[in-house]
Protein backbone atom coordinates (compact mmCIF):
# COMPACT_ATOMS: atom_id res chain seq x y z
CA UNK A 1 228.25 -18.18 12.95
CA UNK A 2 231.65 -18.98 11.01
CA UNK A 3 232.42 -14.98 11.85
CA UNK A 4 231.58 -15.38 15.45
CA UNK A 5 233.43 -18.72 15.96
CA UNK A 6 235.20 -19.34 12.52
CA UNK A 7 234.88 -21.85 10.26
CA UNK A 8 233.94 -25.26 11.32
CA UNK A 9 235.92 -27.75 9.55
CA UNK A 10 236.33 -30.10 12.06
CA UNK A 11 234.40 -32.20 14.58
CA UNK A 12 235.90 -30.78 17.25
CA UNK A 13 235.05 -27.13 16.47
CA UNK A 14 231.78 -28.03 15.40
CA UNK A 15 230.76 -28.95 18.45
CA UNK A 16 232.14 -26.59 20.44
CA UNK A 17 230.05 -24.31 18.60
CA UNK A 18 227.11 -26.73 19.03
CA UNK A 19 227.75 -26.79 22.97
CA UNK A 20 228.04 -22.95 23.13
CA UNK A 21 224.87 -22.38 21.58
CA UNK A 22 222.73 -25.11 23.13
CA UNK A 23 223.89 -23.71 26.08
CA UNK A 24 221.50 -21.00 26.34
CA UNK A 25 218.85 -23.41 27.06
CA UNK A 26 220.13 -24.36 30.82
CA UNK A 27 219.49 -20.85 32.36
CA UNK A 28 216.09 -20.79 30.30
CA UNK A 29 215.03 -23.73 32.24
CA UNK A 30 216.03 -22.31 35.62
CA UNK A 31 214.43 -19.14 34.91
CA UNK A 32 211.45 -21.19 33.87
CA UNK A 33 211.44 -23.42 36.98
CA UNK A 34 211.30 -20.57 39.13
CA UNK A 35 208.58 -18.66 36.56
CA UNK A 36 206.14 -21.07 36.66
CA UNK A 37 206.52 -21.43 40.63
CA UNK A 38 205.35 -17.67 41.03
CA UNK A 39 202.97 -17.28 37.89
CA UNK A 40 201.49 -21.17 37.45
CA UNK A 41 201.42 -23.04 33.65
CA UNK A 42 199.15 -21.55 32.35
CA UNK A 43 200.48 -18.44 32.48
CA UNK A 44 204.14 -19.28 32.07
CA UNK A 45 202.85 -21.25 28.49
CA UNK A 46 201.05 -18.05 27.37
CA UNK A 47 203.98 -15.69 28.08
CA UNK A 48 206.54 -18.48 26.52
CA UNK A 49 204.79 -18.28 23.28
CA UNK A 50 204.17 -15.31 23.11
CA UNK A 51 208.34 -14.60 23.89
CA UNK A 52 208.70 -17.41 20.94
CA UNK A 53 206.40 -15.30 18.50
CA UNK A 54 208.58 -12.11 19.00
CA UNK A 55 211.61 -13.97 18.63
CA UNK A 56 210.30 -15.33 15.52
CA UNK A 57 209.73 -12.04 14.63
CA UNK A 58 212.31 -10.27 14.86
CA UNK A 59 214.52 -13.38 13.26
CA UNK A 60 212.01 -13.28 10.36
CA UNK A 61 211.36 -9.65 9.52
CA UNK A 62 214.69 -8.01 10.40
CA UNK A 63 217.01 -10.74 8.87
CA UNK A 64 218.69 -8.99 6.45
CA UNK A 65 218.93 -5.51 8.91
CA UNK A 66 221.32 -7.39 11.41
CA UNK A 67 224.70 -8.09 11.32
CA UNK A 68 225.91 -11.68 11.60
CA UNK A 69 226.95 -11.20 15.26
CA UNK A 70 223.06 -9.54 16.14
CA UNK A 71 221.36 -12.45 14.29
CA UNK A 72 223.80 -14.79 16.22
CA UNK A 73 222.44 -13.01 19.63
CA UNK A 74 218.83 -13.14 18.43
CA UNK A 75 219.34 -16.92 17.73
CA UNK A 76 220.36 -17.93 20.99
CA UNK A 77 217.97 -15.46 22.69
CA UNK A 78 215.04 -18.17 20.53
CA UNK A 79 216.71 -21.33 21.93
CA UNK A 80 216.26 -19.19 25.34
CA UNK A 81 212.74 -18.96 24.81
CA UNK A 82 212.00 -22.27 23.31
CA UNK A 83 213.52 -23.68 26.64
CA UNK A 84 212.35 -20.83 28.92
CA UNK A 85 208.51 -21.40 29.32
CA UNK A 86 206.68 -24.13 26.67
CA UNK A 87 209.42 -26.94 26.81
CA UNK A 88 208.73 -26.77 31.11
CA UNK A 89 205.16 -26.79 30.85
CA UNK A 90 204.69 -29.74 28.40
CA UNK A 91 205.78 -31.57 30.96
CA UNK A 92 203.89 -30.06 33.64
CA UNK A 93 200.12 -29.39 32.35
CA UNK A 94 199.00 -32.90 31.90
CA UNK A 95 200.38 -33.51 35.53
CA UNK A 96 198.41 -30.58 36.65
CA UNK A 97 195.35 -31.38 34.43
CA UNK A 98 194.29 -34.94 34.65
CA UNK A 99 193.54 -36.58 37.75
CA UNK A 100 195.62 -39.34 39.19
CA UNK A 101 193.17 -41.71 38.43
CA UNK A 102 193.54 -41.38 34.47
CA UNK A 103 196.65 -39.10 34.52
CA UNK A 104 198.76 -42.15 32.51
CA UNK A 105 196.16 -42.69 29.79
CA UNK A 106 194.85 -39.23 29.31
CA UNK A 107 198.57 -37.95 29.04
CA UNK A 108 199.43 -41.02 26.52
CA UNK A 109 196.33 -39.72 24.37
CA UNK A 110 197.55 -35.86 24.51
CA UNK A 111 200.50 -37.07 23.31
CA UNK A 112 199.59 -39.23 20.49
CA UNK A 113 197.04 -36.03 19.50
CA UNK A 114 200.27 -33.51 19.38
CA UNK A 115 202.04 -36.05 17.41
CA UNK A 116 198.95 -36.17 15.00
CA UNK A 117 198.39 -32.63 15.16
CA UNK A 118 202.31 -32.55 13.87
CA UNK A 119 201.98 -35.02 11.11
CA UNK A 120 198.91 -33.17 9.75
CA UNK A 121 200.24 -29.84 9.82
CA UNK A 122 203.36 -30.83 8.11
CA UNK A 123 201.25 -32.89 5.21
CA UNK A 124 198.81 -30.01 4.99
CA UNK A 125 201.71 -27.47 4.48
């Protein structure tokens, strides 16, 4: 990143930086928005992760083949697809799921169960 942007010694220039790549996240979520309007959540999850595996991919087996500018792309092209299809449909599924009746609750209990999920993964590993 410091070739792309130079060094960040400063607040200022770190978070221009920070604003330039977070940035790749708003048209993710309108290209998401629009996604899951023409293919549904289910299929717009599947197809996110699936985008986020390849990402993760390519970041993780070609790391040291790219130059700092292509690993720089391939960064901001994950923070596309971390916002494009999973980060929309969190949201969305339990809405879609549940009905209204128990929507609250049962969405309260997927939650704490991700959150658990989380906190055993991370002991276990």
């Amino acid at each position: 990143v410091a070739k792309i942007f130079g060094e960040g010694n400063d607040l200022f220039k770190e978070s221009w930086q920070n604003i330039i790549v977070t940035s790749a996240g708003l048209p993710a979520i309108v290209a998401g928005i629009y996604c899951q309007q023409q293919f549904g959540s289910k299929t717009l999850q599947v197809w996110g992760f699936l985008f986020i595996a390849a990402c993760f991919f390519l970041l993780g087996g070609c790391y040291n083949s790219f130059g700092p500018k292509s690993t720089f792309g391939l960064y901001i092209l994950l923070l596309f697809s971390l916002n494009f299809g999973p980060n929309i449909t969190t949201f969305i599924l339990p809405a879609e799921v549940y009905p209204p009746k128990v929507r609250s609750t049962m969405n309260g209990i997927s939650a704490a169960m991700g959150k658990l999920g989380a906190i055993i993964g991370t002991y276990i590993y």
